[in-house]
Protein backbone atom coordinates (compact mmCIF):
# COMPACT_ATOMS: atom_id res chain seq x y z
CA UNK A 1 150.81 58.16 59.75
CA UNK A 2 148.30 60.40 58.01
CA UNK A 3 147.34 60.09 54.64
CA UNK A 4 146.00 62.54 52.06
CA UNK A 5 142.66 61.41 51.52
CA UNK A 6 139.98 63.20 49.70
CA UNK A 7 139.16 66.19 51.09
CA UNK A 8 135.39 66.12 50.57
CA UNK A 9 134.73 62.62 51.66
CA UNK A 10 137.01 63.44 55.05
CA UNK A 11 135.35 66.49 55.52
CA UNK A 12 132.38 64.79 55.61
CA UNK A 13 133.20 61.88 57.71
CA UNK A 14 134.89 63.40 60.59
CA UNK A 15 132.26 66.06 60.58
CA UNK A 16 129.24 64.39 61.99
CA UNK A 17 126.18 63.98 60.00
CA UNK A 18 124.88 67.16 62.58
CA UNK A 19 127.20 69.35 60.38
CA UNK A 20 125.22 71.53 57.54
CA UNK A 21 127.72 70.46 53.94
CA UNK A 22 127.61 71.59 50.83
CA UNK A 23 129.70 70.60 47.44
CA UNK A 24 132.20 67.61 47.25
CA UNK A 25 129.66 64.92 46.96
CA UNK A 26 130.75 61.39 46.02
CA UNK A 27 130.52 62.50 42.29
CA UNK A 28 132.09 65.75 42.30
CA UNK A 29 135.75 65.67 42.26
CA UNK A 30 138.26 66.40 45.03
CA UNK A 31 139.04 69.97 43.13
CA UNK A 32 135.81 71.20 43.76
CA UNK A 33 134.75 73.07 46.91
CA UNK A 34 133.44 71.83 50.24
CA UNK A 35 132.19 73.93 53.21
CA UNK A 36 130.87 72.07 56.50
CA UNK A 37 129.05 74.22 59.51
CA UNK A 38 128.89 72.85 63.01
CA UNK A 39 125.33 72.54 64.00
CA UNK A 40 125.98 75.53 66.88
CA UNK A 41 127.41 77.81 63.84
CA UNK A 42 130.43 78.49 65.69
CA UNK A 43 132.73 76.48 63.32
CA UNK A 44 133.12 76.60 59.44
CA UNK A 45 135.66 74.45 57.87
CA UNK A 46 136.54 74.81 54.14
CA UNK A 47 138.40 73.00 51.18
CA UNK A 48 138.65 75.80 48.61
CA UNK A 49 140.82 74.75 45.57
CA UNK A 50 138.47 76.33 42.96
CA UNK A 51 140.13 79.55 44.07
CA UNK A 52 142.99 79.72 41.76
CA UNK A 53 144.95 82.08 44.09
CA UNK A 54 144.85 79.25 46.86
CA UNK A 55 146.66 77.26 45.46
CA UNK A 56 149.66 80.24 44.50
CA UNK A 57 149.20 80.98 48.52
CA UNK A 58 149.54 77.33 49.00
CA UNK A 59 146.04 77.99 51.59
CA UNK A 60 143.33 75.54 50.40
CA UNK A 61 141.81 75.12 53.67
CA UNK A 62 140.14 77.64 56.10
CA UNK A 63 138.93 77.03 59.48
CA UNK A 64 136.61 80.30 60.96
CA UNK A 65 135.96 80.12 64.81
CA UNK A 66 133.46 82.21 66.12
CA UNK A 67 133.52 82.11 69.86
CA UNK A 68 130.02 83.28 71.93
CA UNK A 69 132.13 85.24 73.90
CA UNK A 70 135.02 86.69 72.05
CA UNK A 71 136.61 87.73 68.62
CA UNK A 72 136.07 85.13 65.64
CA UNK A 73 139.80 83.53 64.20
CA UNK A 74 140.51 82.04 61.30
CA UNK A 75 143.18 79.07 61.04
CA UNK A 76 144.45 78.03 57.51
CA UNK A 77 145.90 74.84 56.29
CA UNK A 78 148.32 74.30 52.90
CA UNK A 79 148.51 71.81 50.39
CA UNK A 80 150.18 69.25 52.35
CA UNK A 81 148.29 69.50 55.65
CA UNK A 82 146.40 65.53 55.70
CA UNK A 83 142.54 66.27 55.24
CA UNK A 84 142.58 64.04 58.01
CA UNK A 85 144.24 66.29 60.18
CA UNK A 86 142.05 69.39 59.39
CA UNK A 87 139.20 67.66 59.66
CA UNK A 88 140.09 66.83 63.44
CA UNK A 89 141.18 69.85 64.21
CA UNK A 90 137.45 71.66 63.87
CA UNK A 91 136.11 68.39 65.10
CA UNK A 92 137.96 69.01 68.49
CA UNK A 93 137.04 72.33 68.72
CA UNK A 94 133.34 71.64 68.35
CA UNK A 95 133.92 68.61 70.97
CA UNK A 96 135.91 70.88 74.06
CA UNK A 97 134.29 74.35 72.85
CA UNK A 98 131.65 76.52 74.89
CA UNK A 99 130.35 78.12 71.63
């Protein structure tokens, strides 16, 4: 089973070191936001709870695909997705893509 583990520091460690981050540093709490770029640029991944309409949308995550070869997509993720979940799911992408 999945657990709900800090955002930022999953984010971080499913995302390979390779991956451009920004915000949610060991000190900065799990409220604030985190953004992670594959090293191709093809794949963004956010936690976004400083929005304060996220959390009324119950959206706090954003995935944006941008395909070489086709239109970009955006996936989002609520409250109660696992970080550990979203953080695989980009991590997969970036794994089987042709970006």
């Amino acid at each position: 089973m999945l657990s709900t583990g800090s955002p930022p520091t999953t984010v971080q460690g499913r995302c390979s070191i390779s991956w451009t981050h920004s915000g949610g540093r060991s000190s900065t709490p799990p409220e604030a936001n985190v953004h992670a770029t594959s090293p191709d640029g093809c794949v963004y991944v956010g936690w976004l709870p400083e929005d304060p309409s996220a959390w009324q949308r119950n959206i706090v995550w954003h995935v944006r695909v941008q395909p070489a070869d086709g239109d970009a997509w955006v996936q989002k993720f609520g409250l109660h997705t696992p970080s550990e979940a979203v953080a695989g799911f980009p991590a997969a992408l970036v794994t089987h893509s042709s970006c």
